[in-house]
PDB file of N, CA and C in Angstrom:
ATOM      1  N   UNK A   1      -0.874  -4.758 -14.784  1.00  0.00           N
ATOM      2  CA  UNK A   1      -0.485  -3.377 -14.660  1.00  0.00           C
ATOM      3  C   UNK A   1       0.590  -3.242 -13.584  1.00  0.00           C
ATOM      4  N   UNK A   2       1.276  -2.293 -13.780  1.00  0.00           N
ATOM      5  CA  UNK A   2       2.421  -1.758 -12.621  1.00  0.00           C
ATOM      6  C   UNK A   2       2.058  -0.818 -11.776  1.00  0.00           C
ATOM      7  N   UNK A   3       2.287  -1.080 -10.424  1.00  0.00           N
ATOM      8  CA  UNK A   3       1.899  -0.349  -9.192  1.00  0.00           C
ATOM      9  C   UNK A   3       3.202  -0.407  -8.549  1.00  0.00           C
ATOM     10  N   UNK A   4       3.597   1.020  -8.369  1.00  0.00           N
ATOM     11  CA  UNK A   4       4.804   1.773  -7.143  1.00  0.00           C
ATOM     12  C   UNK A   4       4.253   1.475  -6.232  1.00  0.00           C
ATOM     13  N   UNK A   5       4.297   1.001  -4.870  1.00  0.00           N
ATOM     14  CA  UNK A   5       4.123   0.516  -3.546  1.00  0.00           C
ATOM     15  C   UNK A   5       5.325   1.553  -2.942  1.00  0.00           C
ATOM     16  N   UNK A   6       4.769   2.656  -2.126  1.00  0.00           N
ATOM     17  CA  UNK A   6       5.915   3.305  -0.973  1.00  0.00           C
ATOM     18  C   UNK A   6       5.677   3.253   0.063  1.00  0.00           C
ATOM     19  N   UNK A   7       6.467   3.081   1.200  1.00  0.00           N
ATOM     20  CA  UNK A   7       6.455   2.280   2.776  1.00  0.00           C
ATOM     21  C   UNK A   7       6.784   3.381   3.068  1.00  0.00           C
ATOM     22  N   UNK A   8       6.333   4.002   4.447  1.00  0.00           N
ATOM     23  CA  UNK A   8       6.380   5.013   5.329  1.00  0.00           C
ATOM     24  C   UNK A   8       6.694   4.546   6.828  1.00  0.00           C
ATOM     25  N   UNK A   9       7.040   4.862   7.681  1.00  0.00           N
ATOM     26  CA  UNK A   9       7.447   4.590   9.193  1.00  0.00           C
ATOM     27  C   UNK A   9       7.334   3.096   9.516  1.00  0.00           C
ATOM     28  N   UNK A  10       6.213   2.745  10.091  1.00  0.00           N
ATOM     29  CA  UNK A  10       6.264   1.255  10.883  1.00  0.00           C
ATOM     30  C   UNK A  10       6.121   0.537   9.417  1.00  0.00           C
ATOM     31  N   UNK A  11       5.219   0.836   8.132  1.00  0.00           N
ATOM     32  CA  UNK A  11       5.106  -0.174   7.177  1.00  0.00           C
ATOM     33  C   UNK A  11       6.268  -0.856   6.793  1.00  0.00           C
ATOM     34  N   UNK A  12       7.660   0.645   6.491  1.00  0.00           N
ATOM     35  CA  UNK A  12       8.689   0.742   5.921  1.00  0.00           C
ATOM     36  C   UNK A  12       9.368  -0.561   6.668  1.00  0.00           C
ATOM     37  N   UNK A  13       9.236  -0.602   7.990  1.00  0.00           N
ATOM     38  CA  UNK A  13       9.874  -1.671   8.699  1.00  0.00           C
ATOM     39  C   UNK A  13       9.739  -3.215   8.546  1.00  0.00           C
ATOM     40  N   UNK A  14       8.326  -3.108   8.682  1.00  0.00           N
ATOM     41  CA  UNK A  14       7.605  -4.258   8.443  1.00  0.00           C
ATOM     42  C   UNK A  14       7.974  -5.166   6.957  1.00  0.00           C
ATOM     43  N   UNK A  15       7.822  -4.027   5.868  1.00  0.00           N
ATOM     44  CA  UNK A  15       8.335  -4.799   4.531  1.00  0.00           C
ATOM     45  C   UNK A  15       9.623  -4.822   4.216  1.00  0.00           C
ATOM     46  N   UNK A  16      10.488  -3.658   5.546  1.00  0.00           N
ATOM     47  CA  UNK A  16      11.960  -3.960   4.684  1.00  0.00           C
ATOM     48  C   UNK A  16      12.145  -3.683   3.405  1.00  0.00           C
ATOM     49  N   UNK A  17      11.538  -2.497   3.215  1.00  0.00           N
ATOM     50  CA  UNK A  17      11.774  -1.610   2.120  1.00  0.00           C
ATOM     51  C   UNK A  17      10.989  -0.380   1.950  1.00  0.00           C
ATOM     52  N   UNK A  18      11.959   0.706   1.209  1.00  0.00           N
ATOM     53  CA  UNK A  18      11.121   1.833   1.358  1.00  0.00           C
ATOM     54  C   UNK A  18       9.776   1.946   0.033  1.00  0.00           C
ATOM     55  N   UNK A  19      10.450   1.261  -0.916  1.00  0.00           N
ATOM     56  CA  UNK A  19       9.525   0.970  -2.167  1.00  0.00           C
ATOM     57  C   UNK A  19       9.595  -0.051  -2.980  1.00  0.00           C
ATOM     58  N   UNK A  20       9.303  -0.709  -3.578  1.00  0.00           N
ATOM     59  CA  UNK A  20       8.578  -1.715  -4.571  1.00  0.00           C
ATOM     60  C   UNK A  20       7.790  -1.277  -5.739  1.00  0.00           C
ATOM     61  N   UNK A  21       7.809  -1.667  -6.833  1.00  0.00           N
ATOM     62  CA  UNK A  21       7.125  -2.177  -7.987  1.00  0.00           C
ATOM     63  C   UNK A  21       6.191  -3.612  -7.632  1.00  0.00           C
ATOM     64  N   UNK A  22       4.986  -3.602  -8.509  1.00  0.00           N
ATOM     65  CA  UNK A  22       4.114  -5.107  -8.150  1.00  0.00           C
ATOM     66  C   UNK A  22       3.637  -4.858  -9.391  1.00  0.00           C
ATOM     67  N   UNK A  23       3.207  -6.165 -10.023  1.00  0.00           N
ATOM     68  CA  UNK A  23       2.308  -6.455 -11.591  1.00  0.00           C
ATOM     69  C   UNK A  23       1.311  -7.160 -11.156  1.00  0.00           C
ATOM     70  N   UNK A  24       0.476  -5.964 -11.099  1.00  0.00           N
ATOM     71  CA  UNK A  24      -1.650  -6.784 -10.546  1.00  0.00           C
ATOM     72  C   UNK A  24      -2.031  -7.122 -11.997  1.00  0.00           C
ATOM     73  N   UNK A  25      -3.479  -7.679 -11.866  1.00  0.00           N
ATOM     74  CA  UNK A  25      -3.922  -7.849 -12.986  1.00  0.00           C
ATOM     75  C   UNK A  25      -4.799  -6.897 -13.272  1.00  0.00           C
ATOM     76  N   UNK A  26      -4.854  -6.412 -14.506  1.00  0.00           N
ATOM     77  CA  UNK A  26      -5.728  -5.127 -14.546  1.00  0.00           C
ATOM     78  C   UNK A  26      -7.517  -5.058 -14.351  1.00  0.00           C
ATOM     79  N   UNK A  27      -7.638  -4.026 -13.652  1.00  0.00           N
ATOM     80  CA  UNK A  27      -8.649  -3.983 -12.771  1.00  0.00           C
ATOM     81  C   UNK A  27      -8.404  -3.974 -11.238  1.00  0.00           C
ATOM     82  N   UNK A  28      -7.312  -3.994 -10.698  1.00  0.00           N
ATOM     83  CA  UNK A  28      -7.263  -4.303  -9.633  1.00  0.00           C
ATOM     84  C   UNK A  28      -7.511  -3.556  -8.813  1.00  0.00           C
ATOM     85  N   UNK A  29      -7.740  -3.523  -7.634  1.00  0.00           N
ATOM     86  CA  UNK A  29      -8.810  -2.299  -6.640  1.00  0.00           C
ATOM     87  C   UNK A  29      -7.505  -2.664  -5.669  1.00  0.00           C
ATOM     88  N   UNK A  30      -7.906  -1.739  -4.569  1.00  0.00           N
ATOM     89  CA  UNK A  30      -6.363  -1.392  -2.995  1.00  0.00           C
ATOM     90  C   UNK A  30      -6.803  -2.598  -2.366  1.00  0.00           C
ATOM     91  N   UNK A  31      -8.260  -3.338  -2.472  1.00  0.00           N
ATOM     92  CA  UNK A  31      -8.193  -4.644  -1.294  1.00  0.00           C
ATOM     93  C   UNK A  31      -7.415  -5.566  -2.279  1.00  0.00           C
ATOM     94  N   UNK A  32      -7.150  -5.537  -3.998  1.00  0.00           N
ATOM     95  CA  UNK A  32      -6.530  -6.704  -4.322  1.00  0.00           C
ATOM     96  C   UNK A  32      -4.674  -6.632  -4.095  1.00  0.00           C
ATOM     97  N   UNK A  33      -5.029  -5.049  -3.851  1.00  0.00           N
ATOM     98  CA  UNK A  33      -2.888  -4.762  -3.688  1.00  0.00           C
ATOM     99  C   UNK A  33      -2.805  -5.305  -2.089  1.00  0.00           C
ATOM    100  N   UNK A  34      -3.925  -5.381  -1.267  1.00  0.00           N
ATOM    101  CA  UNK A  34      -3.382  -5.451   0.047  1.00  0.00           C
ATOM    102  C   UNK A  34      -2.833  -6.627   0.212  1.00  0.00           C
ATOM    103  N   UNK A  35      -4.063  -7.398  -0.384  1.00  0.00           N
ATOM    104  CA  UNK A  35      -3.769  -9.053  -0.225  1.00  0.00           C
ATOM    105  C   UNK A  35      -2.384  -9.417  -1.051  1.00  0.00           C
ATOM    106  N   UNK A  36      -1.914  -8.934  -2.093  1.00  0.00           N
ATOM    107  CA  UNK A  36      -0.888  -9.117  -2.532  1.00  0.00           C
ATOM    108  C   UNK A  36       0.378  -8.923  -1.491  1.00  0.00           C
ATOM    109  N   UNK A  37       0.465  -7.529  -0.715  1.00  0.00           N
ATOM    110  CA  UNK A  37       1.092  -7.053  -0.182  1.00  0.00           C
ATOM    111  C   UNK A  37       1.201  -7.971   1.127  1.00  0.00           C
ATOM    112  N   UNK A  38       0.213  -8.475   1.520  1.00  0.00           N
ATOM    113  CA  UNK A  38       0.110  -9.632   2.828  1.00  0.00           C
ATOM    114  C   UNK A  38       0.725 -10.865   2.252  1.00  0.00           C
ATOM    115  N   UNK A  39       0.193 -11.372   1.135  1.00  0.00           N
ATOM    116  CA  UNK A  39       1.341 -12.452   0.850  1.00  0.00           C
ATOM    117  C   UNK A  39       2.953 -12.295   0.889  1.00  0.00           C
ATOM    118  N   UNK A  40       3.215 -11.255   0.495  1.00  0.00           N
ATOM    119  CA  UNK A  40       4.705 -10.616   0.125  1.00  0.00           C
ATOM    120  C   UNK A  40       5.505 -10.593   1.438  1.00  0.00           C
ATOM    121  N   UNK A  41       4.664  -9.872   2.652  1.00  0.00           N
ATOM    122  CA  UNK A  41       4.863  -9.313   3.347  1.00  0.00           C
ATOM    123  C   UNK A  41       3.782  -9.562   4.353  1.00  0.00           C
ATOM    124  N   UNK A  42       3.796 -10.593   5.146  1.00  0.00           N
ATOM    125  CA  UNK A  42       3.110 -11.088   6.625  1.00  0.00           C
ATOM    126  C   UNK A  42       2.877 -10.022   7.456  1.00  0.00           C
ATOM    127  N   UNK A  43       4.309  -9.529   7.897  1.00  0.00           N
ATOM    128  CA  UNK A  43       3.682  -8.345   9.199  1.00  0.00           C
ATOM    129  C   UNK A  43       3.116  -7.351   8.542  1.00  0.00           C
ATOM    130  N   UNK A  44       2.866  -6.984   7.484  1.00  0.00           N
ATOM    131  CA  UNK A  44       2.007  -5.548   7.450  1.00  0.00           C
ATOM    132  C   UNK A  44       1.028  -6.076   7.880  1.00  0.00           C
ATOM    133  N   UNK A  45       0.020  -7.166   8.013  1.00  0.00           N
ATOM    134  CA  UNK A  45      -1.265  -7.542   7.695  1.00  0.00           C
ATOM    135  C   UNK A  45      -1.567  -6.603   9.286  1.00  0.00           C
ATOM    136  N   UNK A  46      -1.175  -6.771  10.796  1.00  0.00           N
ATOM    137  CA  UNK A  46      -1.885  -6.341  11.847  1.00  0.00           C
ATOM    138  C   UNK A  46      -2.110  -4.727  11.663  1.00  0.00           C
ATOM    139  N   UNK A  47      -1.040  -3.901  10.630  1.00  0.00           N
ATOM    140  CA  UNK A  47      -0.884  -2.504  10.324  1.00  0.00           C
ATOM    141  C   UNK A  47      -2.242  -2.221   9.782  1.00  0.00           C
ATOM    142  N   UNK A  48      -2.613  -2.976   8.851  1.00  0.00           N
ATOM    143  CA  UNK A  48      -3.653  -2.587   7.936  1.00  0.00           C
ATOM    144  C   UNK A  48      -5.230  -1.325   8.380  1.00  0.00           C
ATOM    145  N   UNK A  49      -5.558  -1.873   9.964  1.00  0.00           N
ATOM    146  CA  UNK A  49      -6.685  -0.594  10.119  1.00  0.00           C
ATOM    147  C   UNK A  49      -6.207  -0.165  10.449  1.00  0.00           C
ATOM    148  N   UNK A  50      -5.070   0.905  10.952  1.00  0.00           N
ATOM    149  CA  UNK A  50      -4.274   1.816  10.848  1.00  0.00           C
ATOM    150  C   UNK A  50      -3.610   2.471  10.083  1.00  0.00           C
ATOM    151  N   UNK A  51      -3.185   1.947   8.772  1.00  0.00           N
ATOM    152  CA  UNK A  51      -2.885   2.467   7.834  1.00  0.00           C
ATOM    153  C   UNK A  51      -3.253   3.529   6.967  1.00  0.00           C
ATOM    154  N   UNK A  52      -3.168   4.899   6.228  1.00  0.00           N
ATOM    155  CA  UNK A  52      -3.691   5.467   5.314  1.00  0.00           C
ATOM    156  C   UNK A  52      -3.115   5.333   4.250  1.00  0.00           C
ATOM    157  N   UNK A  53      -3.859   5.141   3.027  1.00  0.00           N
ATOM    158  CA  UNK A  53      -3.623   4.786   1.915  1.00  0.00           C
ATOM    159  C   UNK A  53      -3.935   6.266   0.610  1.00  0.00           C
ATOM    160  N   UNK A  54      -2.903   6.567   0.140  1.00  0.00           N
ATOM    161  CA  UNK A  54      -2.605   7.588  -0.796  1.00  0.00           C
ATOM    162  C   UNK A  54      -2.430   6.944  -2.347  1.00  0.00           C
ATOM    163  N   UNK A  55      -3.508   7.522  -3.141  1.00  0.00           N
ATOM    164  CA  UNK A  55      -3.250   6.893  -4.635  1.00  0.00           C
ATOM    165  C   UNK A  55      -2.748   8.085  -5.351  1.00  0.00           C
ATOM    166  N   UNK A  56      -1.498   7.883  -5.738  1.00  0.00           N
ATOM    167  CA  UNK A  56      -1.246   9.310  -6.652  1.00  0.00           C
ATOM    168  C   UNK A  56      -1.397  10.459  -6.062  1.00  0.00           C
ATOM    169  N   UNK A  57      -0.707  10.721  -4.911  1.00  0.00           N
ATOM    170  CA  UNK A  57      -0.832  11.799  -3.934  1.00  0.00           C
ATOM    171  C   UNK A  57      -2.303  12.187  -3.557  1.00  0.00           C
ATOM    172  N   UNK A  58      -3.338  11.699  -3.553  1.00  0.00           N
ATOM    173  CA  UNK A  58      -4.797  11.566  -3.206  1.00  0.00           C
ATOM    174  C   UNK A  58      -5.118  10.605  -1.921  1.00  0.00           C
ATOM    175  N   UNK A  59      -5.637  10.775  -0.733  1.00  0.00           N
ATOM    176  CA  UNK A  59      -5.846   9.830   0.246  1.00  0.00           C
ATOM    177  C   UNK A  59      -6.944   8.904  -0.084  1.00  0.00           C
ATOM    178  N   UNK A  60      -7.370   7.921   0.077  1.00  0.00           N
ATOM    179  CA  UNK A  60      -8.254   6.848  -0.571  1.00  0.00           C
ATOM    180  C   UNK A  60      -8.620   6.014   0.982  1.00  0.00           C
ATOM    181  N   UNK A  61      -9.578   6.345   0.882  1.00  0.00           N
ATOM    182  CA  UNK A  61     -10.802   5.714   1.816  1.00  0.00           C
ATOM    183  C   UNK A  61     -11.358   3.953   1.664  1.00  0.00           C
ATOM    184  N   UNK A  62     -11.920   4.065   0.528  1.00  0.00           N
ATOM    185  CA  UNK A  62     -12.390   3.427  -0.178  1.00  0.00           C
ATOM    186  C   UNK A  62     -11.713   2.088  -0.751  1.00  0.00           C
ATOM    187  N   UNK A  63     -11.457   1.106  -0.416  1.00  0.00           N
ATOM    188  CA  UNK A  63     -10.784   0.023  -0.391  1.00  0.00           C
ATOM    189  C   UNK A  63     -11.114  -0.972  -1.822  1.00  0.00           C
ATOM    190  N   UNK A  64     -12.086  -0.352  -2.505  1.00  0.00           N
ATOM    191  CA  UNK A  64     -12.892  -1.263  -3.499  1.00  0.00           C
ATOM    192  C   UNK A  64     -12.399  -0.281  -4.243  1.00  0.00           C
ATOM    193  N   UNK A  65     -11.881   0.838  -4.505  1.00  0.00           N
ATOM    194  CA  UNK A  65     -11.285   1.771  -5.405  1.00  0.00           C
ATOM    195  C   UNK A  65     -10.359   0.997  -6.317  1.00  0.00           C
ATOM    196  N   UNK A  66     -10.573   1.161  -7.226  1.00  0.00           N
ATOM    197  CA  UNK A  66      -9.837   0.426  -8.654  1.00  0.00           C
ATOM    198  C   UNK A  66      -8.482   1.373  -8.775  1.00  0.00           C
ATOM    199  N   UNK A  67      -7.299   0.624  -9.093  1.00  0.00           N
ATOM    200  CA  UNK A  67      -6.061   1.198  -9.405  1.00  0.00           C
ATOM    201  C   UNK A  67      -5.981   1.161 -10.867  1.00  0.00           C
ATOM    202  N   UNK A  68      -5.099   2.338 -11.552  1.00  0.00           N
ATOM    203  CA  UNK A  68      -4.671   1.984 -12.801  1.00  0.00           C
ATOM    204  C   UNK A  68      -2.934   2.256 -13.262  1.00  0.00           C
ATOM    205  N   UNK A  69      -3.158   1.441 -14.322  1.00  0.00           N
ATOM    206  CA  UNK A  69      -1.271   1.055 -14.643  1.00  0.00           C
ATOM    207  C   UNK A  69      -0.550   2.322 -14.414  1.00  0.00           C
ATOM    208  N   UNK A  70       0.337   2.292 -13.540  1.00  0.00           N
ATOM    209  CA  UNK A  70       1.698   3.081 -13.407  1.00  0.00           C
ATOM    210  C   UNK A  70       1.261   3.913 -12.092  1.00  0.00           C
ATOM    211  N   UNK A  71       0.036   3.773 -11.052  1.00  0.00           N
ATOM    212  CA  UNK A  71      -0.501   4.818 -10.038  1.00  0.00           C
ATOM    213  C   UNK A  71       0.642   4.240  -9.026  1.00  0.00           C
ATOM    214  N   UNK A  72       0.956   5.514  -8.215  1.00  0.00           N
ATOM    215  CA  UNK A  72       1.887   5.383  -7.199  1.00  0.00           C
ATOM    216  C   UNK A  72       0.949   5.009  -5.561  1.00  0.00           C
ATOM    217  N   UNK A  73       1.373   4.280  -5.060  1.00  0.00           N
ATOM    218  CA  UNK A  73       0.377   4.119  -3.663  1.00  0.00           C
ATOM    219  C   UNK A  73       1.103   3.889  -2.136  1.00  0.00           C
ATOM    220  N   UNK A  74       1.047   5.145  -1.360  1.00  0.00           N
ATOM    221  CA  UNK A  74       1.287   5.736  -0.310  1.00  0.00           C
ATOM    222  C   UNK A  74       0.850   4.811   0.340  1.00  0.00           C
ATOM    223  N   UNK A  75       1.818   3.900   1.555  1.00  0.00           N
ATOM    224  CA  UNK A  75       1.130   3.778   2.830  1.00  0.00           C
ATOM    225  C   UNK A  75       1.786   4.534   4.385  1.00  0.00           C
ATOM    226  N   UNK A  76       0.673   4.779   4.462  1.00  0.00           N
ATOM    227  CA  UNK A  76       1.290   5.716   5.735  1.00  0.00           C
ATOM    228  C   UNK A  76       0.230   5.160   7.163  1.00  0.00           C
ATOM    229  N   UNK A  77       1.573   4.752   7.860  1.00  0.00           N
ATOM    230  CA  UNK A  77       0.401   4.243   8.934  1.00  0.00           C
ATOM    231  C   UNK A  77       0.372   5.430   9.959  1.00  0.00           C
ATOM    232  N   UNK A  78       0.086   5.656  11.050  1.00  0.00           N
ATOM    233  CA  UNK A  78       0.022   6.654  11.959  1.00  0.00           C
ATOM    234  C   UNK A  78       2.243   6.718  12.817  1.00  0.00           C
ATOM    235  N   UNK A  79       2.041   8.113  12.976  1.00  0.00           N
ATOM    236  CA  UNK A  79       3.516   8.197  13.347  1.00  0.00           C
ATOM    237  C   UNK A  79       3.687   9.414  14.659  1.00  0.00           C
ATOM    238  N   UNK A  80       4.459   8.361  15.385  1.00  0.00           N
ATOM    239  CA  UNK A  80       4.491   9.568  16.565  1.00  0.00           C
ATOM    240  C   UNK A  80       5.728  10.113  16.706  1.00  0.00           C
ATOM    241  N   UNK A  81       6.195  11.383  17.586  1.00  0.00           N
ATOM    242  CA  UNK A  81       7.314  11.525  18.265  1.00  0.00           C
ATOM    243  C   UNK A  81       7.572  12.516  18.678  1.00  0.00           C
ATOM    244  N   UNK A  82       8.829  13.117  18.718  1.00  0.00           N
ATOM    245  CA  UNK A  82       8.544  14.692  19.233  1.00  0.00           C
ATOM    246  C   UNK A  82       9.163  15.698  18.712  1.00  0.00           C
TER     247      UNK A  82
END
């Protein structure tokens, strides 16, 4: 299946991009996009308990949450400034 991946503040940095496409295998839940996303992309991995994760404009808690083909997925880690 196809998953939109969008990078927000420090992620955006970290992956060096604001968005991506990825082809999981279907069934895949947000802990199997992370690990994907850690192979791809090393420095996100220290971001990760900081991060909030948005499926299809929905915030997602739940890490064992199953994705399906074409869902868009928000990472937004925490952002400061003034």
């Amino acid at each position: 299946m196809q998953i939109e991946v969008l990078y927000f503040a420090a992620a955006r940095e970290r992956a060096n991009a604001g968005s991506e496409s990825l082809t999981l295998a279907d069934g895949a839940t947000l802990t199997d996009l992370i690990a994907a996303l850690n192979a791809r992309h090393p420095r996100l991995e220290p971001l990760w308990p900081h991060i909030r994760i948005a499926v299809d404009e929905a915030f997602v808690a739940d890490r064992a949450a199953a994705l399906s083909d074409g869902a868009t997925v928000a990472l937004i880690p925490p952002v400061s400034g003034g």
